[in-house]
PDB file of N, CA and C in Angstrom:
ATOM      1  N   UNK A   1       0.849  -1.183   0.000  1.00  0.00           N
ATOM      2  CA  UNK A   1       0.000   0.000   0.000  1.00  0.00           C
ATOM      3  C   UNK A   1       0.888   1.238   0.000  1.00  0.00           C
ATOM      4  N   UNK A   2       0.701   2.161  -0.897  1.00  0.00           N
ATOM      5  CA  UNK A   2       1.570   3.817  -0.887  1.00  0.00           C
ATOM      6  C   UNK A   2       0.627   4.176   0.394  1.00  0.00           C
ATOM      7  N   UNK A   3       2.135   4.804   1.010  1.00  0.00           N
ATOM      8  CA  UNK A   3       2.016   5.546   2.224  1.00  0.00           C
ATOM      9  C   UNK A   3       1.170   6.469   1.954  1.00  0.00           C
ATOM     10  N   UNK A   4       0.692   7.244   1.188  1.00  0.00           N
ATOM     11  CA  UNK A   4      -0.213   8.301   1.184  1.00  0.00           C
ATOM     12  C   UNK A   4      -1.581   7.870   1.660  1.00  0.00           C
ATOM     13  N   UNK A   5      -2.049   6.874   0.597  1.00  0.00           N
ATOM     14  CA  UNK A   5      -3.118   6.397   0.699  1.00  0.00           C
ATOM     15  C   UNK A   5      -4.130   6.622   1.856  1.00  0.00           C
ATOM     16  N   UNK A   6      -3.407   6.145   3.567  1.00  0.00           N
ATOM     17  CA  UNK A   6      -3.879   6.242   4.305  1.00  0.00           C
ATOM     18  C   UNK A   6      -3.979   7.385   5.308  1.00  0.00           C
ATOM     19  N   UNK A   7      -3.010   7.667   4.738  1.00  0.00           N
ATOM     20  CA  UNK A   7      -2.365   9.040   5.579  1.00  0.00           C
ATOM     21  C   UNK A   7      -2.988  10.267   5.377  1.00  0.00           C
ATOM     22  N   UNK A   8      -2.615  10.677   4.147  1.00  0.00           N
ATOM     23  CA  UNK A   8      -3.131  11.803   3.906  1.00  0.00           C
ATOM     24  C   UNK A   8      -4.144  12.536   3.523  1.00  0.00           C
ATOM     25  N   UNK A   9      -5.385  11.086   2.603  1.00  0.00           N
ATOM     26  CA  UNK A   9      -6.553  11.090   2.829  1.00  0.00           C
ATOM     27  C   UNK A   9      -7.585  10.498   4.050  1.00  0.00           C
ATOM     28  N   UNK A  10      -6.732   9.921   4.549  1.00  0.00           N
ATOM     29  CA  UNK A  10      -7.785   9.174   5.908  1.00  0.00           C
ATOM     30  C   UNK A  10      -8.452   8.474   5.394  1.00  0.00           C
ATOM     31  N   UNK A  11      -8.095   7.472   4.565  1.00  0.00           N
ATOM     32  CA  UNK A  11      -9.026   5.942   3.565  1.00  0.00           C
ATOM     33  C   UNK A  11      -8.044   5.163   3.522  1.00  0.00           C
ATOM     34  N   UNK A  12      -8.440   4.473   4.068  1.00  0.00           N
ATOM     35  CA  UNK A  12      -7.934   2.740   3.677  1.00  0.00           C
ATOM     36  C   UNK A  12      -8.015   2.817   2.054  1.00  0.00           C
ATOM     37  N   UNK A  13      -6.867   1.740   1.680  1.00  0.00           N
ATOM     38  CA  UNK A  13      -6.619   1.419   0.042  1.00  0.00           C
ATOM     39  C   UNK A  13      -8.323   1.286  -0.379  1.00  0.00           C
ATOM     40  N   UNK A  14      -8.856  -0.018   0.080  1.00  0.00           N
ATOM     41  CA  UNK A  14      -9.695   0.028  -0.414  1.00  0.00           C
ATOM     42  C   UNK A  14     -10.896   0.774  -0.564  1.00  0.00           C
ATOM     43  N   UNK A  15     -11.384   1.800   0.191  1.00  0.00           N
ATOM     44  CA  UNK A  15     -12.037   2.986   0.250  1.00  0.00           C
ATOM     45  C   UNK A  15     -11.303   3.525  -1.123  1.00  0.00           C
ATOM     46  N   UNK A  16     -10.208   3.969  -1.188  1.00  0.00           N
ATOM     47  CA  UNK A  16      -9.822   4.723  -2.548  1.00  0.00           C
ATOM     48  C   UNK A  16     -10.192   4.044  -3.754  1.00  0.00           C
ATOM     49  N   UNK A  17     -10.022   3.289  -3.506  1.00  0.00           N
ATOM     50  CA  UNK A  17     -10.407   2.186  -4.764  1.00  0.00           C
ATOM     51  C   UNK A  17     -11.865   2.375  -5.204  1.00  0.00           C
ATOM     52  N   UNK A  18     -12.646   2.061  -4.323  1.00  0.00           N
ATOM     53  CA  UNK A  18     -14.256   1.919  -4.487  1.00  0.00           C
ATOM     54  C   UNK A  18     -14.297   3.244  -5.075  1.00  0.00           C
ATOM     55  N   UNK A  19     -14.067   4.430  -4.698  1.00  0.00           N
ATOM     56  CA  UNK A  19     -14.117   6.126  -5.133  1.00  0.00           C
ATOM     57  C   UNK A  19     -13.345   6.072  -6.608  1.00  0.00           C
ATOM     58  N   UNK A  20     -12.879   5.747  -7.032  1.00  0.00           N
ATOM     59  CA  UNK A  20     -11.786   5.568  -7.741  1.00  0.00           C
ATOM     60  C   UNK A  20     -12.718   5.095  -9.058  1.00  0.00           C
ATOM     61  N   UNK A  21     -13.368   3.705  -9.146  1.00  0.00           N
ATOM     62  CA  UNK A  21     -13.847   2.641  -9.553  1.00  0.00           C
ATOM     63  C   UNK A  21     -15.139   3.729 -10.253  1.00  0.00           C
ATOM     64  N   UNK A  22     -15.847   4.605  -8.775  1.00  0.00           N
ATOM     65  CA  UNK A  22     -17.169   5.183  -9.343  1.00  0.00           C
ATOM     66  C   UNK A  22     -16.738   6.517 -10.127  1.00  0.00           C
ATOM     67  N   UNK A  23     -15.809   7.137 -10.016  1.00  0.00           N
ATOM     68  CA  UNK A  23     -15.407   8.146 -10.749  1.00  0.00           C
ATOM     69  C   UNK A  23     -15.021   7.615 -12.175  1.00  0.00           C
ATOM     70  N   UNK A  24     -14.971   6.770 -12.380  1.00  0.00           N
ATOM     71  CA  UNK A  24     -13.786   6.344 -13.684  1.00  0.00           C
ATOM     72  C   UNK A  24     -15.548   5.790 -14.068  1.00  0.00           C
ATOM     73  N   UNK A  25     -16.270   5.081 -13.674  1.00  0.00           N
ATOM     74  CA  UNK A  25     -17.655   5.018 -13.960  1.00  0.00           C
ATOM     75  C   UNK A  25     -18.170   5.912 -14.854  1.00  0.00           C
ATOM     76  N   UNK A  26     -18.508   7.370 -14.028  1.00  0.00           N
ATOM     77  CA  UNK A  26     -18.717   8.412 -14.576  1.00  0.00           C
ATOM     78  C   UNK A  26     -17.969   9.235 -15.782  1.00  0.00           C
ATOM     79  N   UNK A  27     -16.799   8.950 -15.842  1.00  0.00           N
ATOM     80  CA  UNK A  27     -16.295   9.160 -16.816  1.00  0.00           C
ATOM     81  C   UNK A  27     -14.770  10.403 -16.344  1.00  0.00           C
ATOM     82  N   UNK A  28     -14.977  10.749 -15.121  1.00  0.00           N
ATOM     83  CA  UNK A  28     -13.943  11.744 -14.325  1.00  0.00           C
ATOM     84  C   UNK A  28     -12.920  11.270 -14.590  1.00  0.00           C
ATOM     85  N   UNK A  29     -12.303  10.188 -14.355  1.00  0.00           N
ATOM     86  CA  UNK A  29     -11.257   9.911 -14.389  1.00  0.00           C
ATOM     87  C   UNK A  29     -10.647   8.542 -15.416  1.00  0.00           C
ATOM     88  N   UNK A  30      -9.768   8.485 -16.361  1.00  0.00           N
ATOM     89  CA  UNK A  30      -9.573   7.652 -16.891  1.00  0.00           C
ATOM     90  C   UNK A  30      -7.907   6.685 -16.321  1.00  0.00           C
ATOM     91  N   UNK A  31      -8.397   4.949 -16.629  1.00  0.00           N
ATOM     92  CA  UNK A  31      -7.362   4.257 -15.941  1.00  0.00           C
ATOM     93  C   UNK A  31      -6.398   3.532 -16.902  1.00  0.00           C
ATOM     94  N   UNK A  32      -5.274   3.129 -16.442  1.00  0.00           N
ATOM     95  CA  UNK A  32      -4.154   2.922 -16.899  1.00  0.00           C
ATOM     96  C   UNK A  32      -3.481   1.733 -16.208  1.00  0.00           C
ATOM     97  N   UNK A  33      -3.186   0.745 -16.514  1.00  0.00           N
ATOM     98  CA  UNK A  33      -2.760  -0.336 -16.317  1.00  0.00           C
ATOM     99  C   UNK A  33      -1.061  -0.615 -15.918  1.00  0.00           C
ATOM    100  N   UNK A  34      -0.389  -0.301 -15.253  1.00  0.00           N
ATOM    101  CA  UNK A  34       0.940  -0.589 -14.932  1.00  0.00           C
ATOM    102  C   UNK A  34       1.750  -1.546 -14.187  1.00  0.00           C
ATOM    103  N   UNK A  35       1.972  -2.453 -14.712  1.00  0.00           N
ATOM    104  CA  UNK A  35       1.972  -4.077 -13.957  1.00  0.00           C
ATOM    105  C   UNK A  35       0.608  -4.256 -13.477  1.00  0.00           C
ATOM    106  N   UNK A  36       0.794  -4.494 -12.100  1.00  0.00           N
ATOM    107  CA  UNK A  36      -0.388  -5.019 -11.034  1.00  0.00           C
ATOM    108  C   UNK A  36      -1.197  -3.441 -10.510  1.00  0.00           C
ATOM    109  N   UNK A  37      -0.237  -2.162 -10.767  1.00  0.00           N
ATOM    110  CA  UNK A  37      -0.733  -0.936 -10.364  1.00  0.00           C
ATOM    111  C   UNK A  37      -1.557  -0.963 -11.236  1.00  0.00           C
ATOM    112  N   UNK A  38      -2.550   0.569 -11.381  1.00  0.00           N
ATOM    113  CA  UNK A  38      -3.475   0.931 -11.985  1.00  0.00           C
ATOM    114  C   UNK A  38      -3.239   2.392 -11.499  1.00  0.00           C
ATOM    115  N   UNK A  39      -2.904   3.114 -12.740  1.00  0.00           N
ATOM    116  CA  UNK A  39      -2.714   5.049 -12.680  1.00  0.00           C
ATOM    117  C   UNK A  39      -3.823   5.465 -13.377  1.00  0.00           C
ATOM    118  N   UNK A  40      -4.057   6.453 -12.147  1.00  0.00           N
ATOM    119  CA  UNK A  40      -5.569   6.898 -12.701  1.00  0.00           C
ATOM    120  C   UNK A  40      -5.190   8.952 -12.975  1.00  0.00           C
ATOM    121  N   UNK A  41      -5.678   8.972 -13.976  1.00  0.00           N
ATOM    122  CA  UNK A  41      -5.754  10.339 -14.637  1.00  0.00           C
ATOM    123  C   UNK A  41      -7.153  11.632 -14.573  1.00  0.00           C
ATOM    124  N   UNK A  42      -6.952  12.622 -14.122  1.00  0.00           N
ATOM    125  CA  UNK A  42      -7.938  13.141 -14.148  1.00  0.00           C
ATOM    126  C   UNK A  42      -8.311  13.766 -15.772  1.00  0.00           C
ATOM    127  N   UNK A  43      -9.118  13.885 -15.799  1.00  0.00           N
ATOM    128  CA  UNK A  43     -10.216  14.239 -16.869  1.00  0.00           C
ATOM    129  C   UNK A  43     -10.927  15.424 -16.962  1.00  0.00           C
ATOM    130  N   UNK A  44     -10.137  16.556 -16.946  1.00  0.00           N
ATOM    131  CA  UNK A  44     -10.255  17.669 -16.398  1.00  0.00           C
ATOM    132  C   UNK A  44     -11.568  18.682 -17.847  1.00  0.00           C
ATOM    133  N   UNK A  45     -11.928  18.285 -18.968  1.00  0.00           N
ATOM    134  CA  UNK A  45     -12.785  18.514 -19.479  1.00  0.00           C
ATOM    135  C   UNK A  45     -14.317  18.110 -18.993  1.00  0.00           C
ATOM    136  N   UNK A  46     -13.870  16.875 -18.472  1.00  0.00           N
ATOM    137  CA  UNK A  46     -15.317  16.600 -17.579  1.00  0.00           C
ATOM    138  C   UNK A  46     -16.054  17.199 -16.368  1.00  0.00           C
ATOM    139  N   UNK A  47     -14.900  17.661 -16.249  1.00  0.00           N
ATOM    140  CA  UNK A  47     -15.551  19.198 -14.899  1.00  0.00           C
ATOM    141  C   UNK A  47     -16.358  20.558 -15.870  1.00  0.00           C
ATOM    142  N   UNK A  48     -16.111  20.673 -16.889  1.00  0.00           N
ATOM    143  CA  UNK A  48     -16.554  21.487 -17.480  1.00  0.00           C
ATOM    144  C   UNK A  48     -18.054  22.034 -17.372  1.00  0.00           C
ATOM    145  N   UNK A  49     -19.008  21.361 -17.393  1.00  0.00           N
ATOM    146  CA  UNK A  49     -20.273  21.602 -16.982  1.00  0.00           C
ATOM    147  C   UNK A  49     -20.597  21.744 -15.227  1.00  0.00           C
ATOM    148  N   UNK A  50     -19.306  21.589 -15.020  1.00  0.00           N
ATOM    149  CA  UNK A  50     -19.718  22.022 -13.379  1.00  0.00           C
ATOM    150  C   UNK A  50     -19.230  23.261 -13.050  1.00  0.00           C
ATOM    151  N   UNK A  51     -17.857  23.915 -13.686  1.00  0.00           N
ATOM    152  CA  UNK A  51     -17.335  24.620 -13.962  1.00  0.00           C
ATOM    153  C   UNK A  51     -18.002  26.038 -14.631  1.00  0.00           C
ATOM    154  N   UNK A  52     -19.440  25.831 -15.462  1.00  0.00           N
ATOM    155  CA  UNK A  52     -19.651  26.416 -15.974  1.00  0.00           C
ATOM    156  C   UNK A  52     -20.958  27.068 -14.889  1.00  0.00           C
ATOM    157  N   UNK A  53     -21.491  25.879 -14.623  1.00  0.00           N
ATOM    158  CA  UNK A  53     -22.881  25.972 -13.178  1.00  0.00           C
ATOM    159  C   UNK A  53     -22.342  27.187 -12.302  1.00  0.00           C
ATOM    160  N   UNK A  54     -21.100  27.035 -11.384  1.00  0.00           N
ATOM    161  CA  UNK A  54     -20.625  27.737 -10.504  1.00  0.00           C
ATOM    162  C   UNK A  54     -20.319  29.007 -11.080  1.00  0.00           C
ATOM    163  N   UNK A  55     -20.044  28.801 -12.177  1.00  0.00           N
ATOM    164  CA  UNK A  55     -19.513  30.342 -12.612  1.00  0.00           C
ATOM    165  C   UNK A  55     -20.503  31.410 -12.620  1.00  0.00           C
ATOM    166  N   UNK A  56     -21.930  30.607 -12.965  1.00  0.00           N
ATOM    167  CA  UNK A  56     -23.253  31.779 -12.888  1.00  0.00           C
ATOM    168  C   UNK A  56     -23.221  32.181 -11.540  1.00  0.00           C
ATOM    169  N   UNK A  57     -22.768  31.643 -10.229  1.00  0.00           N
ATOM    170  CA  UNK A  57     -22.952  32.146  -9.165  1.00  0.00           C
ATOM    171  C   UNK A  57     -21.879  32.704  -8.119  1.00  0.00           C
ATOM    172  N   UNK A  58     -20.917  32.832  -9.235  1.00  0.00           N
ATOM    173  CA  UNK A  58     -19.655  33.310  -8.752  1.00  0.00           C
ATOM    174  C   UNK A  58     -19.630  35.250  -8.609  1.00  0.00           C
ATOM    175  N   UNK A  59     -20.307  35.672  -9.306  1.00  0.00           N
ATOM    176  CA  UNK A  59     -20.234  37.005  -9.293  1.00  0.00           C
ATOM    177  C   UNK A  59     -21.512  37.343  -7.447  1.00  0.00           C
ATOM    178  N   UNK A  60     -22.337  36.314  -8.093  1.00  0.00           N
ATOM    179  CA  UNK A  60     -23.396  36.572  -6.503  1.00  0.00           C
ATOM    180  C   UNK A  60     -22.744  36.797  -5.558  1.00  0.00           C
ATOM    181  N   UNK A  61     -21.546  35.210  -5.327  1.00  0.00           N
ATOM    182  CA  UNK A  61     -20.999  35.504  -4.393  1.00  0.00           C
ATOM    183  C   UNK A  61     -19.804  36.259  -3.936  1.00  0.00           C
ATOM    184  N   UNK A  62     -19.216  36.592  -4.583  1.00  0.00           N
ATOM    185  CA  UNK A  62     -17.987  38.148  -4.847  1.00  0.00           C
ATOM    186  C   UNK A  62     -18.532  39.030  -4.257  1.00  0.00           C
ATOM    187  N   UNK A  63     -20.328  39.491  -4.639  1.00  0.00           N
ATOM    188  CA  UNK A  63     -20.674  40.713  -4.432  1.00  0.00           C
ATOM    189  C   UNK A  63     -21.117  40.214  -2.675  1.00  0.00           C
ATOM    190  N   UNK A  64     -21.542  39.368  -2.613  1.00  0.00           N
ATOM    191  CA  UNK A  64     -21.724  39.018  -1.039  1.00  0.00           C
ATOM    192  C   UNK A  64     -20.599  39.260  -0.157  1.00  0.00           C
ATOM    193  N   UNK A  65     -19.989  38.357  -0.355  1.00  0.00           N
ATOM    194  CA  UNK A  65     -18.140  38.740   0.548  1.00  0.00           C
ATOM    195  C   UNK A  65     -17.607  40.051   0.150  1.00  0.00           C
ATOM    196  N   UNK A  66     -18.388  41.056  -0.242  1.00  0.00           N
ATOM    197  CA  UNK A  66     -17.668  42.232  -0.287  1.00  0.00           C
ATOM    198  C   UNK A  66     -18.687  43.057   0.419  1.00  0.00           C
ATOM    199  N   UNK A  67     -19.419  42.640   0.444  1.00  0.00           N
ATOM    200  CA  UNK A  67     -20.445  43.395   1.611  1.00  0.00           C
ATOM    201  C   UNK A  67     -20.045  42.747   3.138  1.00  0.00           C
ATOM    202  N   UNK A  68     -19.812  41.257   2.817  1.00  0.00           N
ATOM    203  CA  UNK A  68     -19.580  40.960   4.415  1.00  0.00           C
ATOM    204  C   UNK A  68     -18.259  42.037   5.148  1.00  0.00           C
ATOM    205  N   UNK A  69     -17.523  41.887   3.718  1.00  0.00           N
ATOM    206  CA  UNK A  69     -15.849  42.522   4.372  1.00  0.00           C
ATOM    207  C   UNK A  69     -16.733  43.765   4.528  1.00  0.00           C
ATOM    208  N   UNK A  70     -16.983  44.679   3.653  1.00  0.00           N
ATOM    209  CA  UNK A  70     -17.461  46.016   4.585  1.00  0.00           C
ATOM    210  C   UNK A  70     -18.058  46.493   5.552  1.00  0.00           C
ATOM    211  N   UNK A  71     -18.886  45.171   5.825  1.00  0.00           N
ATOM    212  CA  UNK A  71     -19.572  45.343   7.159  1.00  0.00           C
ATOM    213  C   UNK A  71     -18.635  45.043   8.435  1.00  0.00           C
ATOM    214  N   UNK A  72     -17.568  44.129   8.191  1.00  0.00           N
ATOM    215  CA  UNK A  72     -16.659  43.489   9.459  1.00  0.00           C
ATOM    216  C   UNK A  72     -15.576  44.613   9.217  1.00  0.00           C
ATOM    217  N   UNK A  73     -15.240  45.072   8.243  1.00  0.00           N
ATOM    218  CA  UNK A  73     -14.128  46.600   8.207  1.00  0.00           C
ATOM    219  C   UNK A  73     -14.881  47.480   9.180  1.00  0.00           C
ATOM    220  N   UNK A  74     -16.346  47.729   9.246  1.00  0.00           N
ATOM    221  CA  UNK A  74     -17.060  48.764   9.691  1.00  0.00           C
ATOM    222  C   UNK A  74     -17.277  48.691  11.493  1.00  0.00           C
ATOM    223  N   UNK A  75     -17.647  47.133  11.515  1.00  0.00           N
ATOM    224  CA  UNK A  75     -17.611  46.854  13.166  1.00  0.00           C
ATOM    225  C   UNK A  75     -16.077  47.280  13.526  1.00  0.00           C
ATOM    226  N   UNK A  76     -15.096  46.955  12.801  1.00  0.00           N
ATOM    227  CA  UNK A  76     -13.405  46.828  13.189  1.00  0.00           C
ATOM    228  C   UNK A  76     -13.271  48.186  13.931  1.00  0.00           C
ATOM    229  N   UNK A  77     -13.869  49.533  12.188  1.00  0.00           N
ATOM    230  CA  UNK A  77     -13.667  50.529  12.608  1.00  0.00           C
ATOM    231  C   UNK A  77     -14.479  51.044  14.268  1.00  0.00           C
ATOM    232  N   UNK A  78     -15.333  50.442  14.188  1.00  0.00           N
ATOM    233  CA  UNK A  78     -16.417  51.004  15.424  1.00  0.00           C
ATOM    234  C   UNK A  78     -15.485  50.651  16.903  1.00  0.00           C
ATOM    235  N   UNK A  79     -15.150  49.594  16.696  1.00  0.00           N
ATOM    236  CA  UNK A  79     -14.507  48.655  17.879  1.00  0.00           C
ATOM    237  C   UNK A  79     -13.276  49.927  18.277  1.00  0.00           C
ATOM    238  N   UNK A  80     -12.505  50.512  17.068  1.00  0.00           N
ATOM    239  CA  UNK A  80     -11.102  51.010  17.545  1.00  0.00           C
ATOM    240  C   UNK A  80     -11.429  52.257  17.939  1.00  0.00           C
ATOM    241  N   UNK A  81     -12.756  53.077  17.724  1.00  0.00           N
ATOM    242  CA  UNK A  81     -12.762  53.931  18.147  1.00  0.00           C
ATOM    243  C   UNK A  81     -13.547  54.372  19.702  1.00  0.00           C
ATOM    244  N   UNK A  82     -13.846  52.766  20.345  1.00  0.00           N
ATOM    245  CA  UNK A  82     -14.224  52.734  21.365  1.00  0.00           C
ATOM    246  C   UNK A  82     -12.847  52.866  22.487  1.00  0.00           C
TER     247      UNK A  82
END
């Protein structure tokens, strides 16, 4: 088992595997055969329609977090002049 595996995602091999198995399902990720390994590739055109979803709501939220920051700049200011 690569040391990562468990470590750095917190999954047992086979947990990665099963995730692995349903992504390559869907079409996310494509696999590759290397001896007994198996290298798996992301498929980074297949994000594309998700990529595109978020983007309609990316300006919403820009304009939100720029109201939050002005409002928490505004308490900041209130706070220092107490």
């Amino acid at each position: 088992m690569s040391p990562w595996l468990g470590h750095d995602l917190s999954m047992s091999q086979p947990q990665v595997s099963k995730h692995l198995r349903v992504l390559s399902a869907v079409g996310l990720v494509a696999c590759r055969a290397e001896g007994r390994r198996r290298v798996y590739r992301l498929d980074p055109g297949r994000l594309r329609p998700l990529q595109e979803w978020m983007a309609k709501y990316e300006q919403v939220m820009n304009d939100r977090l720029d109201r939050m920051d002005d409002y928490l700049r505004g308490l900041q200011h209130q706070g220092e002049q107490l």
